[in-house]
C-alpha atoms as a PDB file:
ATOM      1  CA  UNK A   1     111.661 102.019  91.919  1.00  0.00           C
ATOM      2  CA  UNK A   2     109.889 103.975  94.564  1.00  0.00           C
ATOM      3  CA  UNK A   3     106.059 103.883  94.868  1.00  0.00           C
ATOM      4  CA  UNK A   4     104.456 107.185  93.176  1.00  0.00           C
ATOM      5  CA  UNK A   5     101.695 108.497  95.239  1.00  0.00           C
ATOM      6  CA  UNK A   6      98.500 108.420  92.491  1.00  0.00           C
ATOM      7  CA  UNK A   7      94.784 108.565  92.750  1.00  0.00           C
ATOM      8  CA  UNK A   8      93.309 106.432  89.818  1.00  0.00           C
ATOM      9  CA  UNK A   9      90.019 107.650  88.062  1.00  0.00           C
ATOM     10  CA  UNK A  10      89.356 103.776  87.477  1.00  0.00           C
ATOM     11  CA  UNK A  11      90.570 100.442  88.964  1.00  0.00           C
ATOM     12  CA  UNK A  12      90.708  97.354  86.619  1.00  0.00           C
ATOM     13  CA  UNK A  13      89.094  94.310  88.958  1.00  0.00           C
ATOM     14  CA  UNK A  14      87.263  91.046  87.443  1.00  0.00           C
ATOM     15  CA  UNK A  15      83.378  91.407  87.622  1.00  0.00           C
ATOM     16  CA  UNK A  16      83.103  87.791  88.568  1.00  0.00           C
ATOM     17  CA  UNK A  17      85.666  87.916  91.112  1.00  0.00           C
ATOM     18  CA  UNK A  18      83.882  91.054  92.730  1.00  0.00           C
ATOM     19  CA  UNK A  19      80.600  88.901  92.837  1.00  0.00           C
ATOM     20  CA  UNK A  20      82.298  86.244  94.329  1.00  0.00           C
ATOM     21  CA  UNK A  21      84.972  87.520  96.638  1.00  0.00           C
ATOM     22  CA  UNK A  22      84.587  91.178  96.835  1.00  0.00           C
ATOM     23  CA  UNK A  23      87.805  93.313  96.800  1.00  0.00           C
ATOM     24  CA  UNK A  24      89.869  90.718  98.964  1.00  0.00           C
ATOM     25  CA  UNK A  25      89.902  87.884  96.507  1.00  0.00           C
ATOM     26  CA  UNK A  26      90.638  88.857  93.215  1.00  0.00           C
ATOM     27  CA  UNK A  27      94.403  87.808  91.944  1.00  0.00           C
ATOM     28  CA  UNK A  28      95.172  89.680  88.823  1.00  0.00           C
ATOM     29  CA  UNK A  29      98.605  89.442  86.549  1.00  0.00           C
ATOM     30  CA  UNK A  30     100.075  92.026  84.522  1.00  0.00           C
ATOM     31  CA  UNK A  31     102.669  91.279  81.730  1.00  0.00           C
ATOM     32  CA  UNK A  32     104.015  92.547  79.202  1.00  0.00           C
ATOM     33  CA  UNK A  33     104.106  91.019  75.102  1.00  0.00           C
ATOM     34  CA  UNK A  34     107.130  92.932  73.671  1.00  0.00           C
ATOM     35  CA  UNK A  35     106.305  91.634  70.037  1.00  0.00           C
ATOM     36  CA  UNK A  36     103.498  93.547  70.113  1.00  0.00           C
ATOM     37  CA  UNK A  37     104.254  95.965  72.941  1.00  0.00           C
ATOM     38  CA  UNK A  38     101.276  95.545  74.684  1.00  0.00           C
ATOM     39  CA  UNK A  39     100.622  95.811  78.620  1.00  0.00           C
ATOM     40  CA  UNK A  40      98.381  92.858  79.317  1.00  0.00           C
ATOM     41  CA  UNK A  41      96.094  92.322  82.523  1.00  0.00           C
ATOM     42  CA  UNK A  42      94.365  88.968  83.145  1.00  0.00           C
ATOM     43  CA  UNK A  43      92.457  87.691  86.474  1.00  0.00           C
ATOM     44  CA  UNK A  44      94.189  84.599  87.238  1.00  0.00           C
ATOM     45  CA  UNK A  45      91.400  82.662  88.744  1.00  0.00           C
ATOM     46  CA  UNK A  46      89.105  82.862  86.235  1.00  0.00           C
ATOM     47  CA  UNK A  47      91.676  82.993  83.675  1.00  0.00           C
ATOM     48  CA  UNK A  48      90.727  86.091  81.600  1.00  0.00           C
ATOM     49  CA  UNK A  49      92.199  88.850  79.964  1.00  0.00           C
ATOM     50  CA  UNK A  50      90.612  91.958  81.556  1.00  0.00           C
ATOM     51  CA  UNK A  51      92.212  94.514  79.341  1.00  0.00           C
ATOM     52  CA  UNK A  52      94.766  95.206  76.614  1.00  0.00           C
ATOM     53  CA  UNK A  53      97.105  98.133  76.243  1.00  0.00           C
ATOM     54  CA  UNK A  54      98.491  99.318  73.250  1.00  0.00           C
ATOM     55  CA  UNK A  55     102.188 101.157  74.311  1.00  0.00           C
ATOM     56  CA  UNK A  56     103.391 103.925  72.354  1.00  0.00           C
ATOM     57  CA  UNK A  57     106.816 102.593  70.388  1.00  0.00           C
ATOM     58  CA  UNK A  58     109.128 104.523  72.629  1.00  0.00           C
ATOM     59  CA  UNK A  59     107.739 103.408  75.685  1.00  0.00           C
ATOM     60  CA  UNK A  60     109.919  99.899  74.386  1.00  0.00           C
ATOM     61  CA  UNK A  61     113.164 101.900  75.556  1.00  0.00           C
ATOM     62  CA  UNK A  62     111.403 102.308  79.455  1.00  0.00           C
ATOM     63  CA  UNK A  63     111.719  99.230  79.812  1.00  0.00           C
ATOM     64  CA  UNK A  64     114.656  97.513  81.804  1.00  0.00           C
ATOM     65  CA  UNK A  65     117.111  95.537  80.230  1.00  0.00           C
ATOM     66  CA  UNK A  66     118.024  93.202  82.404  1.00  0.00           C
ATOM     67  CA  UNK A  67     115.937  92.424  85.883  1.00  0.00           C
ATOM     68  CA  UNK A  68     117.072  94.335  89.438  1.00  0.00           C
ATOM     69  CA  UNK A  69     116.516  91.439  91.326  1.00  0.00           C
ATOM     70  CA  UNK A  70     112.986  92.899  92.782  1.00  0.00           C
ATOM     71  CA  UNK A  71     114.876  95.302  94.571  1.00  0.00           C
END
């Protein structure tokens, strides 16, 4: 997939990893939960769920069925 060129409004970052690192040292993983098709994004140091995303039903069928090997 090629990278798309966008300015975001708003960044999601972990408050206590901004107090205590600044920008460089936050680690944050995004997933997806296809029972409930939800994009989920959690700092991994600290462990938390940052935000939740409710996906519309269709965007189910974006998703690719089988991995490209991180091409």
């Amino acid at each position: 997939m090629e990278n798309l060129e966008l300015d975001a409004d708003f960044w999601i970052s972990c408050v206590e990893c901004f107090e205590e690192y600044g920008n460089e040292g936050q680690v944050l993983k995004v997933g997806l939960e296809i029972d409930s098709n939800s994009l989920i994004v959690n700092c991994q140091k600290h462990r938390r769920t940052l935000k939740l995303f409710r996906l519309h039903e269709e965007e189910i069928d974006l998703l690719p069925s089988k991995c490209d090997g991180c091409s």
